[in-house]
Protein backbone atom coordinates (compact mmCIF):
# COMPACT_ATOMS: atom_id res chain seq x y z
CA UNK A 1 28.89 24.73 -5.13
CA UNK A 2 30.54 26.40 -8.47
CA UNK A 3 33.10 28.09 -6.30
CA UNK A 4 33.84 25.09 -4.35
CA UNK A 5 34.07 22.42 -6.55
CA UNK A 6 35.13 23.67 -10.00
CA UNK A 7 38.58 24.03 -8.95
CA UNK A 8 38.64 20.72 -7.85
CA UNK A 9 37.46 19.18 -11.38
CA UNK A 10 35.08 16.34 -9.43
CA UNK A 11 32.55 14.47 -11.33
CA UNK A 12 29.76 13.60 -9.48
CA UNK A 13 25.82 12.90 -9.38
CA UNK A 14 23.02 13.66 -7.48
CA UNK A 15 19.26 12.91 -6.94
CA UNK A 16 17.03 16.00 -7.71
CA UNK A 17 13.26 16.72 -9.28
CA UNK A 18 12.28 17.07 -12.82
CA UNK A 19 10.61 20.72 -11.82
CA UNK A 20 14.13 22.28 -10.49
CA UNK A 21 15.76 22.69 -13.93
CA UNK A 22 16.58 26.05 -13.66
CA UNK A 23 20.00 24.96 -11.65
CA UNK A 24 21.19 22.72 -13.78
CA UNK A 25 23.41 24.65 -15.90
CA UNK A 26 25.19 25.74 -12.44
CA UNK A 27 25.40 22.25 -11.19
CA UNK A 28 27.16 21.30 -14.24
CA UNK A 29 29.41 23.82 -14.30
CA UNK A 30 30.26 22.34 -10.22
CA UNK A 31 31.06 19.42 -11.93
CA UNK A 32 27.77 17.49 -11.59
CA UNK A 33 27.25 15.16 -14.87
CA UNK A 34 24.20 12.38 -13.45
CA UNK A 35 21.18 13.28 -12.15
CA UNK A 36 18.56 10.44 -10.89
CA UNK A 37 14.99 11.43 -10.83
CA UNK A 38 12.12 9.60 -9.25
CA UNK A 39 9.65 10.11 -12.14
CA UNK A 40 7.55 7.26 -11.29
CA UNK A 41 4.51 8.08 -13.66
CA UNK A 42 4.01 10.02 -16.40
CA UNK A 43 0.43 9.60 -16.05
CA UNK A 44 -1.52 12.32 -14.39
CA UNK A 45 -3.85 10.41 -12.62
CA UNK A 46 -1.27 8.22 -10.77
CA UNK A 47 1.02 10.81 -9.69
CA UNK A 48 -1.87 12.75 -8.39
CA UNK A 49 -2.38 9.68 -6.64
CA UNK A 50 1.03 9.15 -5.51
CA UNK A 51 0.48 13.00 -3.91
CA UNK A 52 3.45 14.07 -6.52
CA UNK A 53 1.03 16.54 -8.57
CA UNK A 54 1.43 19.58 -7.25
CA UNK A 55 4.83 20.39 -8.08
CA UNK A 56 5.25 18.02 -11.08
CA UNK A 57 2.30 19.16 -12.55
CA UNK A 58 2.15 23.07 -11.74
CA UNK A 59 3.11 23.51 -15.66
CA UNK A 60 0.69 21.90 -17.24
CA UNK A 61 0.72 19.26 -20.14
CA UNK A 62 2.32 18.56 -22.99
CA UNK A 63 0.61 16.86 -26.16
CA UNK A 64 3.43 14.57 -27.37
CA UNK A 65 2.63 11.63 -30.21
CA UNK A 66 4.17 8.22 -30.07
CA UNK A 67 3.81 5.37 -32.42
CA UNK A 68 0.80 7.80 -33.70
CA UNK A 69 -1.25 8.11 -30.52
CA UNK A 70 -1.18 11.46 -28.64
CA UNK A 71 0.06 11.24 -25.04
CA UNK A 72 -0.13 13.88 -22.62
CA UNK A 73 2.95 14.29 -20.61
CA UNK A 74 3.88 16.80 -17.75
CA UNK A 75 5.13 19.53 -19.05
CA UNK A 76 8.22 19.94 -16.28
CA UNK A 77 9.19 16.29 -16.51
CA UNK A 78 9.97 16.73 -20.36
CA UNK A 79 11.60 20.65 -19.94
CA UNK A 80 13.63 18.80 -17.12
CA UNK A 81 15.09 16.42 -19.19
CA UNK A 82 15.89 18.43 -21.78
CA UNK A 83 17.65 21.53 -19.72
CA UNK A 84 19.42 18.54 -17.90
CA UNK A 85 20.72 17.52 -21.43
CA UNK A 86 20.91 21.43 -22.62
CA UNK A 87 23.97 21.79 -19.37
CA UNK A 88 25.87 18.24 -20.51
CA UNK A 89 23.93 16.66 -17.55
CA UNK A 90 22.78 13.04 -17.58
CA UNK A 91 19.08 12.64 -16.52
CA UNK A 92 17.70 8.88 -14.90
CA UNK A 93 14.54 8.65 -14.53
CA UNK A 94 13.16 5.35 -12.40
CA UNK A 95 9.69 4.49 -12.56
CA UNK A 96 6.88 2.47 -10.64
CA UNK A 97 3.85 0.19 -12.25
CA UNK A 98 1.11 -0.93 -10.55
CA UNK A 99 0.14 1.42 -8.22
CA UNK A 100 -3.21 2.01 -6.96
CA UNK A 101 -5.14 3.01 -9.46
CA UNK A 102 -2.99 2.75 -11.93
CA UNK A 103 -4.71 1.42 -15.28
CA UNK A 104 -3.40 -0.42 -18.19
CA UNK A 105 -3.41 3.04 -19.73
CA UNK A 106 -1.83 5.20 -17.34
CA UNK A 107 1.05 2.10 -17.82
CA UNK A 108 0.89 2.84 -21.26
CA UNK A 109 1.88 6.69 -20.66
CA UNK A 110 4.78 5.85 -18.90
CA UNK A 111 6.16 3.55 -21.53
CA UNK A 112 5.21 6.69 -23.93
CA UNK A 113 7.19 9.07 -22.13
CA UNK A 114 10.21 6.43 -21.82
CA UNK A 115 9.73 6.04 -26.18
CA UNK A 116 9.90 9.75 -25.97
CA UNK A 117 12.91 10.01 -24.00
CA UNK A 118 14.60 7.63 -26.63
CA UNK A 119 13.66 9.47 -29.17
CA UNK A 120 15.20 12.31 -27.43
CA UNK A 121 18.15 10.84 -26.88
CA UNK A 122 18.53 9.66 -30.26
CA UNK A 123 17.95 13.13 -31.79
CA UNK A 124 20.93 13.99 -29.83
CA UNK A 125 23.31 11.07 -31.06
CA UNK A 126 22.60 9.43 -27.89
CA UNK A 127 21.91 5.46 -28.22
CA UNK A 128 18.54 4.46 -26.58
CA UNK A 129 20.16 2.19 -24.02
CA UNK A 130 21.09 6.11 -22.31
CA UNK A 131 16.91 5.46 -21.27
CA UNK A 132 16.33 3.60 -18.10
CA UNK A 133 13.56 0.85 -19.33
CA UNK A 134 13.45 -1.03 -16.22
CA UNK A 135 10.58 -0.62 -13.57
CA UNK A 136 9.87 -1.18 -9.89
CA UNK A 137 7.08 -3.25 -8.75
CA UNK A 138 4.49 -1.00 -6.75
CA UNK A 139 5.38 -2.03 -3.22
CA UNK A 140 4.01 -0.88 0.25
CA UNK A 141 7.10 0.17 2.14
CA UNK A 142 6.69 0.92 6.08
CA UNK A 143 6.18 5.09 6.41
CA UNK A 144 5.05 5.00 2.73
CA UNK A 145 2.24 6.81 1.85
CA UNK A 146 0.74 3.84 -0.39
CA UNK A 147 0.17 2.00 2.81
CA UNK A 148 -2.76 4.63 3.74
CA UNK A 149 -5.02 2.85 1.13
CA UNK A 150 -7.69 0.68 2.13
CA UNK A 151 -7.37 -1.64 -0.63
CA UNK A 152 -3.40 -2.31 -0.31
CA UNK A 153 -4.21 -2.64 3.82
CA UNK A 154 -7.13 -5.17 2.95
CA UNK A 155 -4.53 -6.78 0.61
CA UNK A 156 -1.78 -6.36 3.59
CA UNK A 157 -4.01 -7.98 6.25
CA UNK A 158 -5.33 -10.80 3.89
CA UNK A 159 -2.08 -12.44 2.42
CA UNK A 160 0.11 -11.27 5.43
CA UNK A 161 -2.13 -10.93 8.56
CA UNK A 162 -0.81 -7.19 8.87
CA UNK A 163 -3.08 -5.52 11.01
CA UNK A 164 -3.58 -1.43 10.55
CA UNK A 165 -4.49 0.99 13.67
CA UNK A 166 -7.23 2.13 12.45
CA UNK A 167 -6.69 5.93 14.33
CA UNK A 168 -3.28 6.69 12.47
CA UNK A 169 -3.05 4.03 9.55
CA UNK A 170 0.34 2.58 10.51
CA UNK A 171 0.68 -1.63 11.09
CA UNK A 172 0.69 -3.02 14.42
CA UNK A 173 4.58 -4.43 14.50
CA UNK A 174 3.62 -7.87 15.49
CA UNK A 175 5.59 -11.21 13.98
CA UNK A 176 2.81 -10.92 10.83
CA UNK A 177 4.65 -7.14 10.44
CA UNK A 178 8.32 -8.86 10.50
CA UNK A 179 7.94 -11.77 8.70
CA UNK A 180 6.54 -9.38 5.40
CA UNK A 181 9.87 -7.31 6.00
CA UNK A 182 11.66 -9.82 5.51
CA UNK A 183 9.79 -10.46 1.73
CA UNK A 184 11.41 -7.01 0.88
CA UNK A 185 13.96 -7.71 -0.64
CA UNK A 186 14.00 -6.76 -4.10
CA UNK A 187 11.59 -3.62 -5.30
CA UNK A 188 11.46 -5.21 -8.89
CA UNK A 189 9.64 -8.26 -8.00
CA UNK A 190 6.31 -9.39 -7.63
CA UNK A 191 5.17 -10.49 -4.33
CA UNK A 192 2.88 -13.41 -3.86
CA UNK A 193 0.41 -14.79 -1.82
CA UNK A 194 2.42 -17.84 -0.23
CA UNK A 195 -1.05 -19.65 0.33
CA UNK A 196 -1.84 -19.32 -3.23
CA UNK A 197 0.98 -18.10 -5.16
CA UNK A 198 -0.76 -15.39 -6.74
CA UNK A 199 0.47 -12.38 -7.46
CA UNK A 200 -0.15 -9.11 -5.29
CA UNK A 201 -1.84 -6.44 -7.61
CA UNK A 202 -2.66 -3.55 -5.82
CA UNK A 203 -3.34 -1.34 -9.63
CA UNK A 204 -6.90 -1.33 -11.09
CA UNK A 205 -5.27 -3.55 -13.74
CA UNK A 206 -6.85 -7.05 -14.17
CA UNK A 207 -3.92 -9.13 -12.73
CA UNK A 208 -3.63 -11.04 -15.93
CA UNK A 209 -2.66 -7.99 -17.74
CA UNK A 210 -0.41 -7.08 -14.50
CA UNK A 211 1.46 -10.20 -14.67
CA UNK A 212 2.39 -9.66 -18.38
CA UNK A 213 3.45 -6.25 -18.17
CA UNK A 214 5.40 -6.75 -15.71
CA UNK A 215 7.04 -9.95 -17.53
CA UNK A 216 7.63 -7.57 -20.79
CA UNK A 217 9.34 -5.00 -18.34
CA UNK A 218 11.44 -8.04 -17.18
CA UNK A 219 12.34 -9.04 -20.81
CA UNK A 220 13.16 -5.46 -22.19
CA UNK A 221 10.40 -6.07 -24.12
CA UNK A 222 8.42 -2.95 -22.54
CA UNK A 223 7.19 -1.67 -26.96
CA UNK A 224 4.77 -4.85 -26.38
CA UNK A 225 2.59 -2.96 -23.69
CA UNK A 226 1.91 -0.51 -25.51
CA UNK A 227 0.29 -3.28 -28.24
CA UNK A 228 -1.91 -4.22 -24.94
């Protein structure tokens, strides 16, 4: 791309992963100055869960203290950020609570590694508002490995009457399957049961604590769940 695009002086951005940072000097210097990286968790457990371990975590981890608690982050998320800065690059990371499994605790990791990237940011005269604090709503999107687990299929079938073959794990595309399309609309939000208005938790958070986290995200108040 360096011999193609320099010339041209383009400023562009790209989606890429945190482990691929040796490139990033040469994609700067073809012009590149965003990057957009689907971090998701910084907690080990979840992105082992989200089958995103092997390459995120082939470095091992970090010991990193905020607000005086150690945190242990992925090693190649943090390096990636920081070579992306290194070549003048701008790294965005987006994030996902409550998936399965996902504890109030592996939450909390993720907020750490977002007050890390602040801190960062700020150590290189960077305001903190350069950190993405916003976060999607775990989700089950059609072809999406998340739909695979039993509980977010008993969930799935319960609220929504979705019905899963059980030979190959994908929905039966009835009316039940279109009408919960039609609820995805916005990945941010929490879906409800429309029988009982409840929320649809499909972490090992107690929903109570679910529903407030999520309403801190919403705020910008995300420090708070880390008080949890």
């Amino acid at each position: 791309l360096v011999p193609l695009l320099k010339p041209l002086k383009i400023r562009w951005g790209t989606h890429a992963r945190l482990d691929e940072s040796a490139e990033f000097r040469l994609m700067a210097e073809a012009g590149c100055i965003y990057i957009g990286f689907g971090a998701e968790s910084a907690s080990l457990s979840v992105l082992k869960a989200m089958k995103k371990g092997g390459l995120i975590l082939k470095n091992g981890l970090m010991d990193v203290k905020i607000n005086g608690k150690i945190y242990q982050f992925p090693r190649a998320m943090i390096e990636g950020i920081r070579n992306c800065e290194n070549a003048g690059i701008h790294a965005n990371c987006t994030w996902i609570m409550g998936y399965p499994t996902e504890t109030l605790e592996d939450l909390k990791t993720s907020i750490a590694f977002i007050k890390w990237q602040e801190d960062f940011y700020a150590s290189c005269g960077k305001s903190a508002d350069s950190v993405n604090k916003r976060m999607f709503t775990a989700t089950w999107y059609p072809g999406t490995e998340m739909g695979r687990w039993p509980k977010v299929q008993s969930i799935l079938h319960e609220v929504f009457g979705i019905d899963f073959n059980p030979a190959t794990g994908e929905p039966v595309c009835d009316e039940n399957f279109r009408q919960y399309l039609l609820e995805l609309d916005d990945a941010t939000k929490l879906l409800h049961n429309p029988k009982t208005n409840e929320p649809l938790n499909f972490s090992d958070m107690p929903t109570d604590i679910f529903v407030k986290a999520r309403e801190y995200i919403n705020s910008g108040e995300i420090d708070k769940i880390l008080e949890m």
